[in-house]
PDB file of N, CA and C in Angstrom:
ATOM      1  N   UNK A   1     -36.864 -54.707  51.605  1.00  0.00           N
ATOM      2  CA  UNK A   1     -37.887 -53.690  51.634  1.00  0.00           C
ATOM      3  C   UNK A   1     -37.278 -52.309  51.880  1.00  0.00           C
ATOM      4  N   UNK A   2     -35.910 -52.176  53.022  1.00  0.00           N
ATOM      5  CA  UNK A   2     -36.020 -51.158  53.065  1.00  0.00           C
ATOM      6  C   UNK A   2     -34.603 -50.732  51.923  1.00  0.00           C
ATOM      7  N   UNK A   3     -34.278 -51.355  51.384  1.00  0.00           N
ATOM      8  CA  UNK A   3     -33.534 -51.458  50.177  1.00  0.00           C
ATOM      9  C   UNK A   3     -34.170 -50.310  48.845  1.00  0.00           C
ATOM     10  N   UNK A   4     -35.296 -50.736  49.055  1.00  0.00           N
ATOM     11  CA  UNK A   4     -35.825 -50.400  47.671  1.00  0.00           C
ATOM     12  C   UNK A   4     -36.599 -49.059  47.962  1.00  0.00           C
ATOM     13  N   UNK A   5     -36.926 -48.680  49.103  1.00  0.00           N
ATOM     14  CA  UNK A   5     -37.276 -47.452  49.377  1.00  0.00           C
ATOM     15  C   UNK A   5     -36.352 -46.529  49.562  1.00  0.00           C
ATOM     16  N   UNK A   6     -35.219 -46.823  50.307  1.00  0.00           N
ATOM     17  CA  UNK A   6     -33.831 -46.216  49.959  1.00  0.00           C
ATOM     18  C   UNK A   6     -33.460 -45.853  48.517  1.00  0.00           C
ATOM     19  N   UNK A   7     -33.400 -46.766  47.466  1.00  0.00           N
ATOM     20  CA  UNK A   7     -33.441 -46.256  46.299  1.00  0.00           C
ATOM     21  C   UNK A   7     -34.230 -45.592  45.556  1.00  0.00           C
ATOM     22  N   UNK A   8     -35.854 -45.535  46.302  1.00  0.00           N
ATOM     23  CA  UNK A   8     -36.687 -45.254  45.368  1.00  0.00           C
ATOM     24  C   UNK A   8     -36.044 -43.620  45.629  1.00  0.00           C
ATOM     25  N   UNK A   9     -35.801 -42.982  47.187  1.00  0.00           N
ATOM     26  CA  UNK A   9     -35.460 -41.971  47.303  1.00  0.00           C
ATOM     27  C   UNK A   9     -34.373 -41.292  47.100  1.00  0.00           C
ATOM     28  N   UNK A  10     -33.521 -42.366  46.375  1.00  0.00           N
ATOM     29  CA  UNK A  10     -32.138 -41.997  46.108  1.00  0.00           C
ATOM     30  C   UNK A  10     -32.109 -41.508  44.490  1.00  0.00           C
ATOM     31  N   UNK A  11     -33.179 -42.290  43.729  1.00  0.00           N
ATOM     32  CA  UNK A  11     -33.520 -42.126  42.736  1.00  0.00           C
ATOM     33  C   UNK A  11     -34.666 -40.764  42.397  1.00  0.00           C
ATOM     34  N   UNK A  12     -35.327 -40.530  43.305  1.00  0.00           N
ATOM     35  CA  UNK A  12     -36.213 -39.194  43.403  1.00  0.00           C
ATOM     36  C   UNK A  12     -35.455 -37.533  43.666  1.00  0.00           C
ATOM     37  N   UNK A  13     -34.168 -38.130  44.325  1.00  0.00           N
ATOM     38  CA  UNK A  13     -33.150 -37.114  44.617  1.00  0.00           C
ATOM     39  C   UNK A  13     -31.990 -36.605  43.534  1.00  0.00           C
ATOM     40  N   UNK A  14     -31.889 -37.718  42.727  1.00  0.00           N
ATOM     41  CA  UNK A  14     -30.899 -37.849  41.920  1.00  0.00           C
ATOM     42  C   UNK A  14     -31.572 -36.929  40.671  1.00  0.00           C
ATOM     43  N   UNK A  15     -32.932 -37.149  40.606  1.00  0.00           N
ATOM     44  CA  UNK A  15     -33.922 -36.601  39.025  1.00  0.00           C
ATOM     45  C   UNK A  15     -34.153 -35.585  39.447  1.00  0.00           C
ATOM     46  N   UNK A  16     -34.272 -35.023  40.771  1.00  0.00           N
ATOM     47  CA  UNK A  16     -34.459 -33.758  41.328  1.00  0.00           C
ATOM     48  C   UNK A  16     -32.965 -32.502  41.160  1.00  0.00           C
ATOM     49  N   UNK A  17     -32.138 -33.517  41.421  1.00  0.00           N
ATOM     50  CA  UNK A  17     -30.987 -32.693  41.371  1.00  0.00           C
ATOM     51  C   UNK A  17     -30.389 -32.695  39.693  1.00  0.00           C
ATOM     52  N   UNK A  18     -30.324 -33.564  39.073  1.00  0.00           N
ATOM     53  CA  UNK A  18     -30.272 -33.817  37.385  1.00  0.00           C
ATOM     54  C   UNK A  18     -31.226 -32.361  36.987  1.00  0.00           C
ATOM     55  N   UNK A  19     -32.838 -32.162  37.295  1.00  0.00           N
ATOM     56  CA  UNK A  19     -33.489 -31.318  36.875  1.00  0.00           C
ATOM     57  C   UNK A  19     -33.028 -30.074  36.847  1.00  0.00           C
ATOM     58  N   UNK A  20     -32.732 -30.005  38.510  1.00  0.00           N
ATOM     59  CA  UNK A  20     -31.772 -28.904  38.984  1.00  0.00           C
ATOM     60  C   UNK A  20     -31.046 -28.221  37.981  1.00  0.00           C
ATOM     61  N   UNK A  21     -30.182 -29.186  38.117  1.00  0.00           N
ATOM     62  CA  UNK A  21     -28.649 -28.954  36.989  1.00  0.00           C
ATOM     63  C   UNK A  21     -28.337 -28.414  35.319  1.00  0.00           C
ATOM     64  N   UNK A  22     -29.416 -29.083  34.977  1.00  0.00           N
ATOM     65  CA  UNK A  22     -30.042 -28.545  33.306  1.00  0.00           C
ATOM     66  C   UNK A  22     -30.935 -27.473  33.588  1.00  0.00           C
ATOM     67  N   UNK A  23     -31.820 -27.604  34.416  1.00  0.00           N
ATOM     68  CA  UNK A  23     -32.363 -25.734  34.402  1.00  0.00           C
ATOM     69  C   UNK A  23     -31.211 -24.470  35.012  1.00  0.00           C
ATOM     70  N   UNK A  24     -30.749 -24.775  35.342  1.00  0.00           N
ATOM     71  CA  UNK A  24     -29.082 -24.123  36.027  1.00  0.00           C
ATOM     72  C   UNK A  24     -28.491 -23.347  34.874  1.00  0.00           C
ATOM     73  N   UNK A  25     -28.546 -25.102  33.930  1.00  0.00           N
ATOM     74  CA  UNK A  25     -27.420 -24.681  32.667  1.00  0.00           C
ATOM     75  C   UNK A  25     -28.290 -24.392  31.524  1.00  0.00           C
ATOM     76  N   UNK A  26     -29.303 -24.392  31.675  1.00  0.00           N
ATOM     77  CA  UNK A  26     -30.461 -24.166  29.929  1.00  0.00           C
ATOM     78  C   UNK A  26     -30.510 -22.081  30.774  1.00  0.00           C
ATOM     79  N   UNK A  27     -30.797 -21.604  32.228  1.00  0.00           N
ATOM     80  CA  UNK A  27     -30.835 -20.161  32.596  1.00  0.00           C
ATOM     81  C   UNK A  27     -28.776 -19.802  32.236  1.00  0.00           C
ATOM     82  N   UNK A  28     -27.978 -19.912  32.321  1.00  0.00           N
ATOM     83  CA  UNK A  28     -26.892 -19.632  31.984  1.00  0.00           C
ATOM     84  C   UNK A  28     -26.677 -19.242  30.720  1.00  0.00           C
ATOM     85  N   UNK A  29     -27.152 -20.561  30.079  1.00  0.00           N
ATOM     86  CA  UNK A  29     -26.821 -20.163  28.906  1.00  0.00           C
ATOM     87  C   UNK A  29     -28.208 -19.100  28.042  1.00  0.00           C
ATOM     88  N   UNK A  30     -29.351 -18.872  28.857  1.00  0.00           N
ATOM     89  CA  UNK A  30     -30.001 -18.306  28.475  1.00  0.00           C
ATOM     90  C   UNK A  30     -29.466 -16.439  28.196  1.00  0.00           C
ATOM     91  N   UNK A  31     -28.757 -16.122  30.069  1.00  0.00           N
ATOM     92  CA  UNK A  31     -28.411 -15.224  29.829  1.00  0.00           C
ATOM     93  C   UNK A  31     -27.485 -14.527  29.204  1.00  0.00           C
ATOM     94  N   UNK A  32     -26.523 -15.702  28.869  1.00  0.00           N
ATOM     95  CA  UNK A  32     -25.277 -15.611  28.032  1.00  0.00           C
ATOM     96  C   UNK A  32     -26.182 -14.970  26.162  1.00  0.00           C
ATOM     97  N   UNK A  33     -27.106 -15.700  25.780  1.00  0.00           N
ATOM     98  CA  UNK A  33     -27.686 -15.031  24.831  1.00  0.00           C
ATOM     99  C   UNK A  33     -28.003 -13.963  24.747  1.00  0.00           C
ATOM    100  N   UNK A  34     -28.783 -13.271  26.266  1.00  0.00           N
ATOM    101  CA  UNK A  34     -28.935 -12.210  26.647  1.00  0.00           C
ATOM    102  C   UNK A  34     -28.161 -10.974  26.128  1.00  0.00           C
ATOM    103  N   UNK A  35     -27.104 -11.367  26.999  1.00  0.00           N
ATOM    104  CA  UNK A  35     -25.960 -10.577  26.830  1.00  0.00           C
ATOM    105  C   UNK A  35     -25.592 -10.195  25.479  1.00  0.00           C
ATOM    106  N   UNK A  36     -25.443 -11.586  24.699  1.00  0.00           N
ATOM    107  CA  UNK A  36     -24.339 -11.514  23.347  1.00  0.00           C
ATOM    108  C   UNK A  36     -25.612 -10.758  22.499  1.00  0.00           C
ATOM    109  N   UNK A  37     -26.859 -10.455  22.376  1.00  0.00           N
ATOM    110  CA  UNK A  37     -27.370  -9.900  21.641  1.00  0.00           C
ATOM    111  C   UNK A  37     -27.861  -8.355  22.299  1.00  0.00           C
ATOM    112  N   UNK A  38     -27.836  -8.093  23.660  1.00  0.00           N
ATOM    113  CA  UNK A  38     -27.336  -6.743  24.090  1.00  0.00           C
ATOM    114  C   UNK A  38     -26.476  -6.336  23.388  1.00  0.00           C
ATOM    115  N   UNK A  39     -24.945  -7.313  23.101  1.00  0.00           N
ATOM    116  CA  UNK A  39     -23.934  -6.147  22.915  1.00  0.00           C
ATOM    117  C   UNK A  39     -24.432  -6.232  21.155  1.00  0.00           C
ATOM    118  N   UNK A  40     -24.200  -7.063  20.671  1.00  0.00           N
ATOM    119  CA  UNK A  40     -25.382  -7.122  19.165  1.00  0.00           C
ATOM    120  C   UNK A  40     -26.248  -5.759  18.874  1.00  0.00           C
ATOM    121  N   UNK A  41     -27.157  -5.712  19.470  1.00  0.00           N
ATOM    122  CA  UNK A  41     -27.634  -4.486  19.320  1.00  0.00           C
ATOM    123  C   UNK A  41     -26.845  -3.148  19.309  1.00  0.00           C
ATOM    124  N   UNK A  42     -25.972  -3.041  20.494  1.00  0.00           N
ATOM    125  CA  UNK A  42     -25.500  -1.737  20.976  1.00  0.00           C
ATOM    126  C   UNK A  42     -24.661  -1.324  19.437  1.00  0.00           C
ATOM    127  N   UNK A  43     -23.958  -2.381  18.886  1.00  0.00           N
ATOM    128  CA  UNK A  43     -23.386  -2.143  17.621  1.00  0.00           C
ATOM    129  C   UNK A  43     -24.006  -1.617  16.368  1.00  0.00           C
ATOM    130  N   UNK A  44     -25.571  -2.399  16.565  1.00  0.00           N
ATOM    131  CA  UNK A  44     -26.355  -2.309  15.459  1.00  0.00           C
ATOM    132  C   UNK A  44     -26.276  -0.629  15.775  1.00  0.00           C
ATOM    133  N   UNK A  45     -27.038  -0.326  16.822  1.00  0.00           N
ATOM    134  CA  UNK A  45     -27.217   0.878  16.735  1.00  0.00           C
ATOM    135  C   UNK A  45     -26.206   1.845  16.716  1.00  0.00           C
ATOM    136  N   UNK A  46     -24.672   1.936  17.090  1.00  0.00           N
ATOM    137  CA  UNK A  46     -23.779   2.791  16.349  1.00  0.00           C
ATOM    138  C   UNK A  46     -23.311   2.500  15.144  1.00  0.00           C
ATOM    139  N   UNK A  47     -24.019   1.176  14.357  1.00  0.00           N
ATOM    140  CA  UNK A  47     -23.627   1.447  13.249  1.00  0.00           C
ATOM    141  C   UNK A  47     -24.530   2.310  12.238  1.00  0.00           C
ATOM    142  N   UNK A  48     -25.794   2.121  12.557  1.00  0.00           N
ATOM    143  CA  UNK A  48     -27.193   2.593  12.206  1.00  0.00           C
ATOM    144  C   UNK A  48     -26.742   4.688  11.887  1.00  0.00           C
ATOM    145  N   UNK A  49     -26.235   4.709  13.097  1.00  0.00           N
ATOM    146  CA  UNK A  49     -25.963   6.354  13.932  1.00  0.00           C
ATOM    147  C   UNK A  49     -24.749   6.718  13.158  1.00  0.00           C
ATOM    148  N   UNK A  50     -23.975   5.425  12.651  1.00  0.00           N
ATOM    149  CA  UNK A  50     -22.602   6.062  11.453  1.00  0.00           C
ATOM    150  C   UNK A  50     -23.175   6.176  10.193  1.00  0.00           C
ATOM    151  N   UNK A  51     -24.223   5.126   9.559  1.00  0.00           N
ATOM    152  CA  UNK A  51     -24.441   5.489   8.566  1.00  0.00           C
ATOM    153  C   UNK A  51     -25.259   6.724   8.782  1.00  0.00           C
ATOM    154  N   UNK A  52     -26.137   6.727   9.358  1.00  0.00           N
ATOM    155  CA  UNK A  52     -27.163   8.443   9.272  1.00  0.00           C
ATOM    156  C   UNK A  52     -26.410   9.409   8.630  1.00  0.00           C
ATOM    157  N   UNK A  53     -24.774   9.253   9.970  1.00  0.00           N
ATOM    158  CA  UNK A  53     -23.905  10.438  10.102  1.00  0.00           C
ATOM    159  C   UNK A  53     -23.174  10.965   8.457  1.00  0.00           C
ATOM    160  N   UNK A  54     -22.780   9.073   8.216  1.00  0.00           N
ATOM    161  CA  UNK A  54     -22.073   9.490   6.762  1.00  0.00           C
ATOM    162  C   UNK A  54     -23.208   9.964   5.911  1.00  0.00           C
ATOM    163  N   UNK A  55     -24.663   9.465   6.034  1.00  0.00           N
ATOM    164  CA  UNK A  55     -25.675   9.997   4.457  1.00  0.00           C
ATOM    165  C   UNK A  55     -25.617  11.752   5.043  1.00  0.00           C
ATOM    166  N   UNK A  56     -25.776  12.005   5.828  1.00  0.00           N
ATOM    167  CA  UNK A  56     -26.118  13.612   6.165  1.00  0.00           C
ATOM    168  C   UNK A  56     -24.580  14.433   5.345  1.00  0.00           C
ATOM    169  N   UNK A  57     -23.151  13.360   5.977  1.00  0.00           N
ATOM    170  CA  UNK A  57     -22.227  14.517   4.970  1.00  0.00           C
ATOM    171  C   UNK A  57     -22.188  14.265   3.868  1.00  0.00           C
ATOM    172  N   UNK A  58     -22.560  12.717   2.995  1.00  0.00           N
ATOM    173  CA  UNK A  58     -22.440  12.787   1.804  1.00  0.00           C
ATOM    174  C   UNK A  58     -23.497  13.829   0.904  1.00  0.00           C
ATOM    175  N   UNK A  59     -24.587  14.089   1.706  1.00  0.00           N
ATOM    176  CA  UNK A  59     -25.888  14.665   1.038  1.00  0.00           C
ATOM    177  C   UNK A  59     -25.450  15.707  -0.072  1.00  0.00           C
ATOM    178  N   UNK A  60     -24.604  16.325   0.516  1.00  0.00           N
ATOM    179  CA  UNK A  60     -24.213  17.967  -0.492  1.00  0.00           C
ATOM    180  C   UNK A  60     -23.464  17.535  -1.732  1.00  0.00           C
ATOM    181  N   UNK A  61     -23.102  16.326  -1.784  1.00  0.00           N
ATOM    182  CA  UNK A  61     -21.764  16.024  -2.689  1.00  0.00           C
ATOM    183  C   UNK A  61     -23.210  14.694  -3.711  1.00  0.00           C
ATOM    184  N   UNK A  62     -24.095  14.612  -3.360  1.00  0.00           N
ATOM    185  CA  UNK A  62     -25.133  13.858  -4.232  1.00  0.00           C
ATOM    186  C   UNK A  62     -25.215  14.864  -5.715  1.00  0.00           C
ATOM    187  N   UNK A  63     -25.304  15.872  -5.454  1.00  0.00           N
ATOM    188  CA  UNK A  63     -25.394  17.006  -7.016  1.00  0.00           C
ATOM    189  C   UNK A  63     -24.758  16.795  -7.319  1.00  0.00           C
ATOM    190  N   UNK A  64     -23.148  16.526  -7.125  1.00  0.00           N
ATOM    191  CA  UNK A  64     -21.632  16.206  -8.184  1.00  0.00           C
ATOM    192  C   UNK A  64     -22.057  14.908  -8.598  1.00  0.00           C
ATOM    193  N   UNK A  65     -22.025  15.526 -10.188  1.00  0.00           N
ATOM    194  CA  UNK A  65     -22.124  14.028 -11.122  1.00  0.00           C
ATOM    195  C   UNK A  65     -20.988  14.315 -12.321  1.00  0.00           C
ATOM    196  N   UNK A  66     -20.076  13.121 -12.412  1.00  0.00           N
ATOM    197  CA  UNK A  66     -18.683  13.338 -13.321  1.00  0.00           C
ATOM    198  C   UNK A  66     -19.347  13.404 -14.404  1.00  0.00           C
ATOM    199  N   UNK A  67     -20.394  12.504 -15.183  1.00  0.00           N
ATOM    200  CA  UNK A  67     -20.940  11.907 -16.207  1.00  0.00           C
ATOM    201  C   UNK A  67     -21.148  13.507 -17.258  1.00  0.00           C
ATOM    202  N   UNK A  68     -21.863  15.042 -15.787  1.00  0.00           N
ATOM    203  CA  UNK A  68     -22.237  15.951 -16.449  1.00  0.00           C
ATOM    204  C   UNK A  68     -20.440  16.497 -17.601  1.00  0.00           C
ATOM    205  N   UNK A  69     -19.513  16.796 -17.057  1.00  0.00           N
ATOM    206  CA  UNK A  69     -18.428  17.307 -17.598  1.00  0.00           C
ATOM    207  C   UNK A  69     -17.428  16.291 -18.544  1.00  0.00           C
ATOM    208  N   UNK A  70     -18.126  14.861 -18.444  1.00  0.00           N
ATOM    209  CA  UNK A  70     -17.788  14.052 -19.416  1.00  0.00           C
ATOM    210  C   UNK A  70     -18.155  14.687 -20.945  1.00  0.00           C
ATOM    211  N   UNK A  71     -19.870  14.681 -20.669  1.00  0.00           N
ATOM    212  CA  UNK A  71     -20.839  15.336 -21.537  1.00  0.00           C
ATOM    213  C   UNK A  71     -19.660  17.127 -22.456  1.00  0.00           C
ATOM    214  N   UNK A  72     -19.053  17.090 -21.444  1.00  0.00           N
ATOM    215  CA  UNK A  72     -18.697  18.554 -22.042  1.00  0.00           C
ATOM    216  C   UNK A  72     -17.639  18.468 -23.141  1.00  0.00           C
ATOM    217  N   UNK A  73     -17.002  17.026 -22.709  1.00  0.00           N
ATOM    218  CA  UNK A  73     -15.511  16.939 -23.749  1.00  0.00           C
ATOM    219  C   UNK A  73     -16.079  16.939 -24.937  1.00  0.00           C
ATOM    220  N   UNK A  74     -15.012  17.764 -25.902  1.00  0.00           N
ATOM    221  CA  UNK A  74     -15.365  17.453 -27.502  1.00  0.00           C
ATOM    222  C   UNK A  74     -15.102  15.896 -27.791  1.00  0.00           C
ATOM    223  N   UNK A  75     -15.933  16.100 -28.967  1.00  0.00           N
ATOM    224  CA  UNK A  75     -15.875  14.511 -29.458  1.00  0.00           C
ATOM    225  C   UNK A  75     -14.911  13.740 -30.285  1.00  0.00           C
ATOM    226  N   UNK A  76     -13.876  14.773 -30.589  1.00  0.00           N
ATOM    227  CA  UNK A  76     -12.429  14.501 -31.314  1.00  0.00           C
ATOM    228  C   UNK A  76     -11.676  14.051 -30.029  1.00  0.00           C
ATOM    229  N   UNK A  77     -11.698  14.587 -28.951  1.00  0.00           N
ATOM    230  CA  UNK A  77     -11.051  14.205 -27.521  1.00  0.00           C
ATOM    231  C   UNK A  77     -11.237  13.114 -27.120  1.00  0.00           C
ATOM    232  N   UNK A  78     -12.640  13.032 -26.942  1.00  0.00           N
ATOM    233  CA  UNK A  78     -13.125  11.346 -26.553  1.00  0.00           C
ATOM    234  C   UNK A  78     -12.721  10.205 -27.513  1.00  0.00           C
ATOM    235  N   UNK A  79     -12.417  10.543 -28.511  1.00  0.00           N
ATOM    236  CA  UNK A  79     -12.418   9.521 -29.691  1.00  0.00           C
ATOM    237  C   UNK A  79     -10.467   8.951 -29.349  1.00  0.00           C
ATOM    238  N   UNK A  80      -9.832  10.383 -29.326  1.00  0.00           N
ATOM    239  CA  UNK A  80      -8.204   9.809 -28.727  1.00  0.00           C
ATOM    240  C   UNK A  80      -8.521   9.246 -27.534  1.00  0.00           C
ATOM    241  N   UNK A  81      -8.766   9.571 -26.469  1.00  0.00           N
ATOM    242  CA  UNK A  81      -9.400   9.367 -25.402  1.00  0.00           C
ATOM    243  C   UNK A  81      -9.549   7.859 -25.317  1.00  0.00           C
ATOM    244  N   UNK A  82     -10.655   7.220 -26.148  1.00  0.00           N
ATOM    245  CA  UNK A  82     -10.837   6.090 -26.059  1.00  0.00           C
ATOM    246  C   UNK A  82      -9.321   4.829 -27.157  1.00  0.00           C
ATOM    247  N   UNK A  83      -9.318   5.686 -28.307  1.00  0.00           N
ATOM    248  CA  UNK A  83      -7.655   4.898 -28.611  1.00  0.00           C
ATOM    249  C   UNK A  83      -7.124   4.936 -27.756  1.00  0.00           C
ATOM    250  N   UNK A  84      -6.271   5.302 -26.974  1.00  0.00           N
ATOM    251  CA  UNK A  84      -5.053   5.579 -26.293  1.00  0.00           C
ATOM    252  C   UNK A  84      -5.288   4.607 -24.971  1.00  0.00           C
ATOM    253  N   UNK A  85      -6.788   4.060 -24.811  1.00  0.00           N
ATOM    254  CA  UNK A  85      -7.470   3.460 -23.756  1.00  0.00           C
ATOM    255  C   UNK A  85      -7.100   3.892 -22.155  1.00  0.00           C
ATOM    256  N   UNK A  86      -7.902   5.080 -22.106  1.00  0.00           N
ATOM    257  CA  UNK A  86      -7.598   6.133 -20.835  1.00  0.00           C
ATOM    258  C   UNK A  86      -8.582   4.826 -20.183  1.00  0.00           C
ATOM    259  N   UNK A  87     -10.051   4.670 -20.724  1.00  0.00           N
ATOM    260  CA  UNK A  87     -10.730   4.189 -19.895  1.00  0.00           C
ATOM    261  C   UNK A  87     -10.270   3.040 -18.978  1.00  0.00           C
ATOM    262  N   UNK A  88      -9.851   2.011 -20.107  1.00  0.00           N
ATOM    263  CA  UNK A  88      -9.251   0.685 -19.192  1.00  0.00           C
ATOM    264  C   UNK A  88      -8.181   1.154 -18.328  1.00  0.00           C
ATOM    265  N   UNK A  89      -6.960   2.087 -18.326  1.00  0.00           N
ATOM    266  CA  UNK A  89      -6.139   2.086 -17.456  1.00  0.00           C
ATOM    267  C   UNK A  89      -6.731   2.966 -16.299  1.00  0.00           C
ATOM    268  N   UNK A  90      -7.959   3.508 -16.164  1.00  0.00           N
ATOM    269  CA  UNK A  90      -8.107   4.281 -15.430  1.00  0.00           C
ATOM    270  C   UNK A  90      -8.929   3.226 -14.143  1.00  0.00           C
ATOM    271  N   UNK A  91      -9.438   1.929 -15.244  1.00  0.00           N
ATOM    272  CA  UNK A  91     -10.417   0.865 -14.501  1.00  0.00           C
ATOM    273  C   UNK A  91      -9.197  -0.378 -14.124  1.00  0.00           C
ATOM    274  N   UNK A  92      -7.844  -0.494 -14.316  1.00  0.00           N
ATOM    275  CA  UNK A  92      -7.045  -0.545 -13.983  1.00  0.00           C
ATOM    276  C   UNK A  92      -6.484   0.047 -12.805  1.00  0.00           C
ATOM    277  N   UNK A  93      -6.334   1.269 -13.028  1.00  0.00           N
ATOM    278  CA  UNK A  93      -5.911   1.311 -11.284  1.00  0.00           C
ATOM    279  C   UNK A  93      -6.869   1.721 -10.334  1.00  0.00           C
ATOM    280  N   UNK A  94      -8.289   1.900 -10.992  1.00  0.00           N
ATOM    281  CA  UNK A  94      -8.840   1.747  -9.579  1.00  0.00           C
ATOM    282  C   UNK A  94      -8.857   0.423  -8.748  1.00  0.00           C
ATOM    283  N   UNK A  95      -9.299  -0.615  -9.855  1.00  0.00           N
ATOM    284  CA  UNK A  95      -9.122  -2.010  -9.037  1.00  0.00           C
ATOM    285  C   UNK A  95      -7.779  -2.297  -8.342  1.00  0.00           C
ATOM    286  N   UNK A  96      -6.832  -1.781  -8.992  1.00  0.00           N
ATOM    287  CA  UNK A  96      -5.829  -1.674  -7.953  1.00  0.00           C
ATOM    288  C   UNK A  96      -5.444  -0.759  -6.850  1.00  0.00           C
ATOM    289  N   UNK A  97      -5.783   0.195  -6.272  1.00  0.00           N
ATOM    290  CA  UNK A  97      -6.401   0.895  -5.315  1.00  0.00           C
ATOM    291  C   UNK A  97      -7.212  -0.095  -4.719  1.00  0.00           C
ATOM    292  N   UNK A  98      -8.725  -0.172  -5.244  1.00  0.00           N
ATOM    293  CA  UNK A  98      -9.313  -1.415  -4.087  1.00  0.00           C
ATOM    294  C   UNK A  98      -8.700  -2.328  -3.723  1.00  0.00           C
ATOM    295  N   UNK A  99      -7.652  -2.911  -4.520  1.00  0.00           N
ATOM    296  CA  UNK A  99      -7.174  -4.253  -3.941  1.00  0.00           C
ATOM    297  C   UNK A  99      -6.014  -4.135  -3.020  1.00  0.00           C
ATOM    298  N   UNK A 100      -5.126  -2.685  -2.833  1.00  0.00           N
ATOM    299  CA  UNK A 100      -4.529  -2.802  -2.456  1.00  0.00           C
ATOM    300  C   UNK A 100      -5.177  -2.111  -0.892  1.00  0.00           C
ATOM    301  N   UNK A 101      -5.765  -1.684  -0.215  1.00  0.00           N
ATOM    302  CA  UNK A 101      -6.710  -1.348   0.404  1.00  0.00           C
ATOM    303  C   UNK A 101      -7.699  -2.265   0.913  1.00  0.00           C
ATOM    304  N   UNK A 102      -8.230  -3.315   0.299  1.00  0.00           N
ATOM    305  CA  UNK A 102      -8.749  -4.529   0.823  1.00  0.00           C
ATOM    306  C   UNK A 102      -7.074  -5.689   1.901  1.00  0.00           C
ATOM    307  N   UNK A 103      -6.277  -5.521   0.932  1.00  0.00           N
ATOM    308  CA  UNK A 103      -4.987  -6.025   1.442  1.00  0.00           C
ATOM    309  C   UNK A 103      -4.603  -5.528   2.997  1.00  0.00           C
ATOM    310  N   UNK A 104      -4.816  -4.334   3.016  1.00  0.00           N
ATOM    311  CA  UNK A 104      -4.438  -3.642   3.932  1.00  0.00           C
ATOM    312  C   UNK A 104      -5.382  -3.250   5.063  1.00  0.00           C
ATOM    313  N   UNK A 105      -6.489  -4.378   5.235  1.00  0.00           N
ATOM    314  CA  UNK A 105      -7.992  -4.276   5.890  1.00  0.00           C
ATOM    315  C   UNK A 105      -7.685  -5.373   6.427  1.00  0.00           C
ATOM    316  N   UNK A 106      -6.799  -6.456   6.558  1.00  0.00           N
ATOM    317  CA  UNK A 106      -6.717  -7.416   6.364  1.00  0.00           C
ATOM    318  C   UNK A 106      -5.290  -8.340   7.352  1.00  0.00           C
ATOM    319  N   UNK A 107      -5.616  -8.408   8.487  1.00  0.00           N
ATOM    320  CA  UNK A 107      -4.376  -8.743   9.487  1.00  0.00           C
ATOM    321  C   UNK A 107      -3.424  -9.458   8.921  1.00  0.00           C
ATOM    322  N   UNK A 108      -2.203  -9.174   9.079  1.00  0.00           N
ATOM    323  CA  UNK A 108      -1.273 -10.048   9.129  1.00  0.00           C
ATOM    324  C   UNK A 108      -0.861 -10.650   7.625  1.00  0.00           C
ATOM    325  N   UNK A 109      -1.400  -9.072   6.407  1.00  0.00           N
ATOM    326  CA  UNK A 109      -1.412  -9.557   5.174  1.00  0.00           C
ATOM    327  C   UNK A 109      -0.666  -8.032   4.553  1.00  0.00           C
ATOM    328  N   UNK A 110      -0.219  -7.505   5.464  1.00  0.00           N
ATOM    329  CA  UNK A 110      -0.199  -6.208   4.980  1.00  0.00           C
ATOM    330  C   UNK A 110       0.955  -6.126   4.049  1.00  0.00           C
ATOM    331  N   UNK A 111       2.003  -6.766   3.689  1.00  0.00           N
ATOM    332  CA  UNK A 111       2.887  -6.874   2.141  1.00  0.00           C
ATOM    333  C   UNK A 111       3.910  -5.775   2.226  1.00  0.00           C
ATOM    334  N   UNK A 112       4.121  -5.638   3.436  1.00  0.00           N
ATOM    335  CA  UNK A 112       5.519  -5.342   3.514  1.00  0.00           C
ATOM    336  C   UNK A 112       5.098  -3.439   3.623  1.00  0.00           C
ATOM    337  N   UNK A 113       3.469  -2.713   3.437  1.00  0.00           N
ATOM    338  CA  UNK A 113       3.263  -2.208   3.860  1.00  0.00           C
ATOM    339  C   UNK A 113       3.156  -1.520   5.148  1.00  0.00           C
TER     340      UNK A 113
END
């Protein structure tokens, strides 16, 4: 008899303290979320505050359009222009510019750069 009341309370102590223990660790890790989306935010918002910054200086440079002084070349020009294939080597090294620039964004890949 007194066996089993001993356990019943050993067992009432044990689910008490088990309960304990997972609400302990379910608030820990609650605030740990807390946190990681505090600092989450704080980023959002200087990144938010860089782009503003970059649209405000790009704003003045929105009127420069190449396409207008393309328009201006004679059409005997454009015609060598396109033989001689300015366009592809010009779409040539930009992709190489990006790529070499993505390379270089890029830890522990930098190529002797």
């Amino acid at each position: 008899m007194l066996n089993s009341i001993t356990s019943w309370f050993k067992d009432l102590f044990e689910n008490i303290w088990n309960s304990f223990v997972e609400t302990l660790e379910a608030l820990i890790l609650t605030i740990f979320d807390m946190l990681k989306d505090f600092f989450f935010f704080i980023i959002d918002t200087l990144m938010g505050w860089g782009i503003s910054l970059l649209d405000t200086i790009t704003a003045p440079l929105s009127v420069f359009s190449p396409q207008q002084y393309i328009n201006l070349i004679p059409a005997d020009m454009l015609n060598v222009m396109g033989l001689i294939g300015l366009g592809d080597a010009m779409a040539i090294i930009v992709a190489a510019l990006l790529i070499r620039l993505t390379m270089q964004l890029i830890p522990f890949v930098r190529l002797g750069s």
